[in-house]
C-alpha atoms as a PDB file:
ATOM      1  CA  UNK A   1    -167.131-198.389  32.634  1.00  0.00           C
ATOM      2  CA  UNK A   2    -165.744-201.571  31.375  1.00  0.00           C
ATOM      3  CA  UNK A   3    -163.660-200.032  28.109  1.00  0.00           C
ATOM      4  CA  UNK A   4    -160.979-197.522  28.270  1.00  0.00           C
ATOM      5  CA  UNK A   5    -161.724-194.230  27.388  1.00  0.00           C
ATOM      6  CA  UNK A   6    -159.551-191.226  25.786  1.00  0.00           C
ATOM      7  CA  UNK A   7    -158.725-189.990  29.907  1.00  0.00           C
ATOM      8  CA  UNK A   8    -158.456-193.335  31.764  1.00  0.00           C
ATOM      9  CA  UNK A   9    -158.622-197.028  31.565  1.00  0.00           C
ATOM     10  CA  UNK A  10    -161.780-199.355  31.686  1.00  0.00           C
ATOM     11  CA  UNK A  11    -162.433-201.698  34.461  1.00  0.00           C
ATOM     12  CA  UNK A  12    -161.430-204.458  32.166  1.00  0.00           C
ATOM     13  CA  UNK A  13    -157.835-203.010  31.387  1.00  0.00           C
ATOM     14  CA  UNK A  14    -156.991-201.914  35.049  1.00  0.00           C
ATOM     15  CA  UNK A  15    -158.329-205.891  36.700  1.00  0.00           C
ATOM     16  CA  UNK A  16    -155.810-207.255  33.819  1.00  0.00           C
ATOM     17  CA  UNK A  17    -153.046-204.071  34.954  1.00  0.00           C
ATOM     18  CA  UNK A  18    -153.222-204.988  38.372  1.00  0.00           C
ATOM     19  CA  UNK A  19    -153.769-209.001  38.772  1.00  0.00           C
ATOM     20  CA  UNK A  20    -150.277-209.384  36.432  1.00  0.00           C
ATOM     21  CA  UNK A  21    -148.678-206.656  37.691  1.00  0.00           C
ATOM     22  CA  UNK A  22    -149.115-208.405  41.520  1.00  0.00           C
ATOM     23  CA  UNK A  23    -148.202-212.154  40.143  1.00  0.00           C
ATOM     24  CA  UNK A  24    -145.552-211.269  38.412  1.00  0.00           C
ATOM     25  CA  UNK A  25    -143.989-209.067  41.412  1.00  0.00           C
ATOM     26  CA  UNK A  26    -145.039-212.560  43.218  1.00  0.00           C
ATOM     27  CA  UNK A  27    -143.594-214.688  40.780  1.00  0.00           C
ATOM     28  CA  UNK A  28    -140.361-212.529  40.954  1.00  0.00           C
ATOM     29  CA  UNK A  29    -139.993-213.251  44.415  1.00  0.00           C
ATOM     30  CA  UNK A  30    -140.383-216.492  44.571  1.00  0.00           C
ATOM     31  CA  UNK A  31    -137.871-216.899  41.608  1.00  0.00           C
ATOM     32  CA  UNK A  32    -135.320-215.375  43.412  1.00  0.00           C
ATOM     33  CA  UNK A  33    -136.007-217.447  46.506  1.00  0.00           C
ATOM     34  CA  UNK A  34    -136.051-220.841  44.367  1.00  0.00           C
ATOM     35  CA  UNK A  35    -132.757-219.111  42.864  1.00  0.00           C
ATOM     36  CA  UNK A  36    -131.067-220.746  46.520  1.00  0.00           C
ATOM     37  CA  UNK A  37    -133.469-223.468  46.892  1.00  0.00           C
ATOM     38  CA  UNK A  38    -131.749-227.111  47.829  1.00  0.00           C
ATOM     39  CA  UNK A  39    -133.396-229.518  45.328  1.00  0.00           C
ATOM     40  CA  UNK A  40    -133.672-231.853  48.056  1.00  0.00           C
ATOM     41  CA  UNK A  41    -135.609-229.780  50.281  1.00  0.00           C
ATOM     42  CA  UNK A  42    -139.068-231.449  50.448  1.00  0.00           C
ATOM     43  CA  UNK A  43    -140.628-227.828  49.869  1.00  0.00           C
ATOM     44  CA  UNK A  44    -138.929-227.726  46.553  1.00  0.00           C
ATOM     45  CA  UNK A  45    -141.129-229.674  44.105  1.00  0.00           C
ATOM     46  CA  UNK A  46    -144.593-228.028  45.368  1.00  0.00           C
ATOM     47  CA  UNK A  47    -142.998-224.337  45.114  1.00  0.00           C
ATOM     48  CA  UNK A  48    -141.357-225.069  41.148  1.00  0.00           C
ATOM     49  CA  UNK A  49    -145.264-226.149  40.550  1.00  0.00           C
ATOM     50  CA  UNK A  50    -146.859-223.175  41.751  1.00  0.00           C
ATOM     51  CA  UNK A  51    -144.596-221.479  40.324  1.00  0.00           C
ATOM     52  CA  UNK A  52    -144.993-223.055  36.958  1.00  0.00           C
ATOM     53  CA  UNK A  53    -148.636-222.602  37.671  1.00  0.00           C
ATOM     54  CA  UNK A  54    -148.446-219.388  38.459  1.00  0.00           C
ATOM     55  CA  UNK A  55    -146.309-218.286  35.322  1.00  0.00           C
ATOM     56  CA  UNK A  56    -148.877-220.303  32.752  1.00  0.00           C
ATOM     57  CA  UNK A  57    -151.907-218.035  34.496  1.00  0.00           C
ATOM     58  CA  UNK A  58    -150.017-214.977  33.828  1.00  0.00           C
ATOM     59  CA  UNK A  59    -149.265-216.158  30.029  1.00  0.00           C
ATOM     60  CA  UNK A  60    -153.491-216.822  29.796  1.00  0.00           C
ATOM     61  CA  UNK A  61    -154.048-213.606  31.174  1.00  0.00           C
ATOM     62  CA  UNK A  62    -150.995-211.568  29.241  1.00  0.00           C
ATOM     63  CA  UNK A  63    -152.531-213.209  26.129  1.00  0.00           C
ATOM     64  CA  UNK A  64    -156.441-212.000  26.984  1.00  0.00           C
ATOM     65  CA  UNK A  65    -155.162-209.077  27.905  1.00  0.00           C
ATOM     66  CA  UNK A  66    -153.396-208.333  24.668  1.00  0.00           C
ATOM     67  CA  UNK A  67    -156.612-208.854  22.893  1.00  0.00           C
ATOM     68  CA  UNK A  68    -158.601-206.726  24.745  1.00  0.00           C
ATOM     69  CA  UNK A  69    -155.744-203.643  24.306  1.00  0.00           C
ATOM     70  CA  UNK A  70    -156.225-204.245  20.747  1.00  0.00           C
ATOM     71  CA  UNK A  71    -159.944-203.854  21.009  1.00  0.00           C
ATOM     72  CA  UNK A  72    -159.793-200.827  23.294  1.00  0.00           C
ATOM     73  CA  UNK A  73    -156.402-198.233  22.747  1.00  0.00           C
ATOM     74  CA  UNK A  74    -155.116-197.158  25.603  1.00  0.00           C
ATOM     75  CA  UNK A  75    -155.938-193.416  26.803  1.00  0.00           C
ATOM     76  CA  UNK A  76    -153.886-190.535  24.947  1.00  0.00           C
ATOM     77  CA  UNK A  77    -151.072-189.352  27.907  1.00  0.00           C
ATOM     78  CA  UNK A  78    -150.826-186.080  29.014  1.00  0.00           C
ATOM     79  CA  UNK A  79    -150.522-183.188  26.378  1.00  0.00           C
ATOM     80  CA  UNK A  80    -148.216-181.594  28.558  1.00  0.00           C
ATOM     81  CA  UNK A  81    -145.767-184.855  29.154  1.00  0.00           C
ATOM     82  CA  UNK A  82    -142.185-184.057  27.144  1.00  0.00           C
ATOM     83  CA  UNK A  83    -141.822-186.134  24.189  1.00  0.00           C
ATOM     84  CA  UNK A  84    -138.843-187.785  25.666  1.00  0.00           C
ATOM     85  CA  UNK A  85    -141.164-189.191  28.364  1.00  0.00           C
ATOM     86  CA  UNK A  86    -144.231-189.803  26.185  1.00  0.00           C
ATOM     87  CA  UNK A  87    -141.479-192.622  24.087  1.00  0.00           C
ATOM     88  CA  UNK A  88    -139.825-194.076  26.984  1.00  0.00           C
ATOM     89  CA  UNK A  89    -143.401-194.640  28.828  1.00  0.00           C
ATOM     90  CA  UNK A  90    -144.529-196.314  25.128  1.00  0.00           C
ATOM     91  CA  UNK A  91    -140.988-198.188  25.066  1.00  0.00           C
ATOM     92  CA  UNK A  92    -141.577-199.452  28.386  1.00  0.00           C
ATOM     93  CA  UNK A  93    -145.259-200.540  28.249  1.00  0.00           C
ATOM     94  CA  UNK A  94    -144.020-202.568  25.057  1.00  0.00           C
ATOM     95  CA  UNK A  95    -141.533-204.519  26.788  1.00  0.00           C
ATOM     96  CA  UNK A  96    -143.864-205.186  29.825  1.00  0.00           C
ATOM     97  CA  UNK A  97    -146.142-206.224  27.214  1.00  0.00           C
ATOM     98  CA  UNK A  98    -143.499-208.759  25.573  1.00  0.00           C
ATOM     99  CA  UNK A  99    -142.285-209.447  29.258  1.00  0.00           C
ATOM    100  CA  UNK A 100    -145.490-210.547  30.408  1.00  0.00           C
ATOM    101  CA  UNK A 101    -145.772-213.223  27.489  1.00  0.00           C
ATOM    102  CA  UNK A 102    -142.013-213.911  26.848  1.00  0.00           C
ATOM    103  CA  UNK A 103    -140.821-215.095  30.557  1.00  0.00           C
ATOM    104  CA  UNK A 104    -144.042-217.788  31.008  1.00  0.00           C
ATOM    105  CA  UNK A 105    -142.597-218.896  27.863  1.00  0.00           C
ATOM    106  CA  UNK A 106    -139.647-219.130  28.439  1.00  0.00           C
ATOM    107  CA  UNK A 107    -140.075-220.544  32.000  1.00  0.00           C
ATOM    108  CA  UNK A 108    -141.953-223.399  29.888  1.00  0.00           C
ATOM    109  CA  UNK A 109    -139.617-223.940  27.175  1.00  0.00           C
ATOM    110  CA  UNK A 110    -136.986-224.657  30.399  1.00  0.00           C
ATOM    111  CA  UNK A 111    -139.299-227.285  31.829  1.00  0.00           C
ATOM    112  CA  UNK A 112    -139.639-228.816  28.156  1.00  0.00           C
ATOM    113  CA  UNK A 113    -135.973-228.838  27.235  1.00  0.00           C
ATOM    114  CA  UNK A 114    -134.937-230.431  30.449  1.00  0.00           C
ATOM    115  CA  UNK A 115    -133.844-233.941  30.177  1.00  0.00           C
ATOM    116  CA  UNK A 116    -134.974-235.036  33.549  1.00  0.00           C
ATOM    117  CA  UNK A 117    -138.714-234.880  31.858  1.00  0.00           C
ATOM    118  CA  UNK A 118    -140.892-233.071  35.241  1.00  0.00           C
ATOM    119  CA  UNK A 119    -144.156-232.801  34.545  1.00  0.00           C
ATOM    120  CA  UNK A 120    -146.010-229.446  35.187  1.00  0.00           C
ATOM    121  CA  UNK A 121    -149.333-230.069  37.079  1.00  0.00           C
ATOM    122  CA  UNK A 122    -150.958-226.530  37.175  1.00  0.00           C
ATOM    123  CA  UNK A 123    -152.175-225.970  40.313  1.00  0.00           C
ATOM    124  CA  UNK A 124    -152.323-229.637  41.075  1.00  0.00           C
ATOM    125  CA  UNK A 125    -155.370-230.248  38.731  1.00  0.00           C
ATOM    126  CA  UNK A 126    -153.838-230.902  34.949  1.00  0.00           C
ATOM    127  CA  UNK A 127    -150.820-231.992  33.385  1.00  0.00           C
ATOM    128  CA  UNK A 128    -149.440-229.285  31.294  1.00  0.00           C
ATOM    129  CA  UNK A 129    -147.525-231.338  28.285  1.00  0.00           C
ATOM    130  CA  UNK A 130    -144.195-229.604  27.196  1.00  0.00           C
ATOM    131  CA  UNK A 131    -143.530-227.380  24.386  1.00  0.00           C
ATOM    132  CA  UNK A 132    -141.847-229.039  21.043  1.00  0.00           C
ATOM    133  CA  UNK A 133    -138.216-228.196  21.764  1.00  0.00           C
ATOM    134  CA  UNK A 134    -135.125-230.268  22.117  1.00  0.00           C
ATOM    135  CA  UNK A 135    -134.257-232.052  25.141  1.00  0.00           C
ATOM    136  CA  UNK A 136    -130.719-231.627  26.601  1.00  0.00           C
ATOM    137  CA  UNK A 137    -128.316-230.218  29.684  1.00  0.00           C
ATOM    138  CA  UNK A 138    -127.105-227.366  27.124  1.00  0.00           C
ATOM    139  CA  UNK A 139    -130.725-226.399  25.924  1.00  0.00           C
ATOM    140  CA  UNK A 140    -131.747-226.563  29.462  1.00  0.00           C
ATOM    141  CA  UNK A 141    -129.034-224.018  30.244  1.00  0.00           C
ATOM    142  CA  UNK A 142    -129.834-221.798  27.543  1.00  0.00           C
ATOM    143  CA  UNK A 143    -133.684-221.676  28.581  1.00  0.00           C
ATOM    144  CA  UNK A 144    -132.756-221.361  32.191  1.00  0.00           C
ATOM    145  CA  UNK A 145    -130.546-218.251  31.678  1.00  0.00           C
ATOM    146  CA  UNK A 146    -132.892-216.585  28.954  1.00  0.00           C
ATOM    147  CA  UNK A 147    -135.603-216.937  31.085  1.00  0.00           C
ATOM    148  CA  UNK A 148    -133.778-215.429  34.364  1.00  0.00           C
ATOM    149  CA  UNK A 149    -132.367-212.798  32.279  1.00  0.00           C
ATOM    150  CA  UNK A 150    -135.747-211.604  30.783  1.00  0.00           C
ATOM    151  CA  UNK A 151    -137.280-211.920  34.214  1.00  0.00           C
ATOM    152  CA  UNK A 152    -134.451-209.897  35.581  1.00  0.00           C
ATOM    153  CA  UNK A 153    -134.635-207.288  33.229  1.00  0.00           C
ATOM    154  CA  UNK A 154    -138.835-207.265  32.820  1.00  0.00           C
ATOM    155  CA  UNK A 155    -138.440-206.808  37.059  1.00  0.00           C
ATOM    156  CA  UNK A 156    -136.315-203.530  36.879  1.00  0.00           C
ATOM    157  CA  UNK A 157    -138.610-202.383  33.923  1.00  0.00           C
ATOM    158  CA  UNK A 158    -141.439-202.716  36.310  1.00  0.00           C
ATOM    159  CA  UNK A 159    -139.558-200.719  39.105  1.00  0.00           C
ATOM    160  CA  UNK A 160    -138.735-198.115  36.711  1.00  0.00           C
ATOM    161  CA  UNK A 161    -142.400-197.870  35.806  1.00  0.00           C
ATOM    162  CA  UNK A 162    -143.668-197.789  39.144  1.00  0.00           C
ATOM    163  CA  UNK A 163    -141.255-195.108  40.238  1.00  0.00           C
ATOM    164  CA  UNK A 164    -142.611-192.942  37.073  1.00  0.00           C
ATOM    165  CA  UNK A 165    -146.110-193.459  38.000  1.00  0.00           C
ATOM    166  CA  UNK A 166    -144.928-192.187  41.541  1.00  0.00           C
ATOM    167  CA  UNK A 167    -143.423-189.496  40.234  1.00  0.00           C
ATOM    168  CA  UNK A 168    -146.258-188.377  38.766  1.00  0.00           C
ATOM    169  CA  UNK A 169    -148.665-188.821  41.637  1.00  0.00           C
ATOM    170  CA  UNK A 170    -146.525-186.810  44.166  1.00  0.00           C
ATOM    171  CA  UNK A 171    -143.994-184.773  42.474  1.00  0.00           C
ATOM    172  CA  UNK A 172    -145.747-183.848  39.523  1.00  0.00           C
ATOM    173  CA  UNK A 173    -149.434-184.358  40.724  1.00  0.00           C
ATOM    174  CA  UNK A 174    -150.813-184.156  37.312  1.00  0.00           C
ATOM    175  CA  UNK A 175    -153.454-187.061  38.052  1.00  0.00           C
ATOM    176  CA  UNK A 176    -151.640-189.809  35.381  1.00  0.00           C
ATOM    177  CA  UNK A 177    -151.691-192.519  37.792  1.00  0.00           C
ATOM    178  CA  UNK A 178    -155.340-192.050  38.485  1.00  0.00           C
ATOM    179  CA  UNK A 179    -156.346-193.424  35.066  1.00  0.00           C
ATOM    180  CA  UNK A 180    -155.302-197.092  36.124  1.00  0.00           C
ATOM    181  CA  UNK A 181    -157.198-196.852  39.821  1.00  0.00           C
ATOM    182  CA  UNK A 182    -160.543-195.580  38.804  1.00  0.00           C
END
């Protein structure tokens, strides 16, 4: 079944779930590596581009993704979940959902503010030109530590939701995690 239905997800929704969900773990690993990167190690330049490369995919598929949620609700949760649980899993999907756009954006309005002007060349087969915003050290800055901070914060998100869905599977065993593997 491509679409989601009321008990589980579609094959659409879980390909999108799981193809971010492994980039951006990815991405978040290499972000912390390039975190103590020398910038004149000659390994530097090709990992910031597949890393910029990397972020723009996940911004294309964050954005497709988003449409197709919109076009196909997610299934109800459990009847038997506590409210208290049922608002912190919506609270949580909607920042991963903001995440998911909000850090490639970021990441590119960085690049775009930076005064030393580096192209992006996704994945080494197009020029990606830079966003509208203004050039200087200070906006740089500003980019560099939203972007890090959002990252930062979408990562422990992310654990938190994977140590619910965990929870679920073998403490609770009430099947939830089963709707995004079938």
């Amino acid at each position: 079944m491509l679409r989601n239905r009321k008990t589980g997800y579609g094959l659409v929704a879980i390909a999108f779930h799981w193809l971010i969900a492994l980039m951006f773990l990815g991405q978040a690993g290499l972000g912390f590596y390039m975190e103590d990167l020398p910038l004149d190690d000659p390994l530097t330049f090709p990992i910031y581009q597949w890393h910029k490369s990397i972020g723009l995919s996940i911004l294309l598929l964050a954005l497709l993704r988003f449409i197709w949620r919109m076009l196909n609700p997610a299934p109800d949760l459990p009847t038997a979940m506590p409210g208290w649980e049922k608002r912190a899993a919506r609270l949580a999907h909607m920042f991963l959902y903001v995440a998911i756009i909000a850090v490639p954006l970021t990441g590119w309005a960085l690049v775009s503010a930076s005064p030393r002007n580096i192209p992006t060349f996704a994945y080494n087969l197009v020029v990606i030109p830079h966003l509208p915003v203004p050039v200087s050290e200070a906006a740089e800055t500003l980019w560099t530590f939203i972007h890090g901070m959002l990252a930062k914060a979408a990562l422990a998100v992310a654990l938190i939701h994977i140590a619910a869905a965990l929870r679920h599977e073998s403490v609770l065993r009430d099947g939830l995690i089963s709707r995004m593997i079938r």
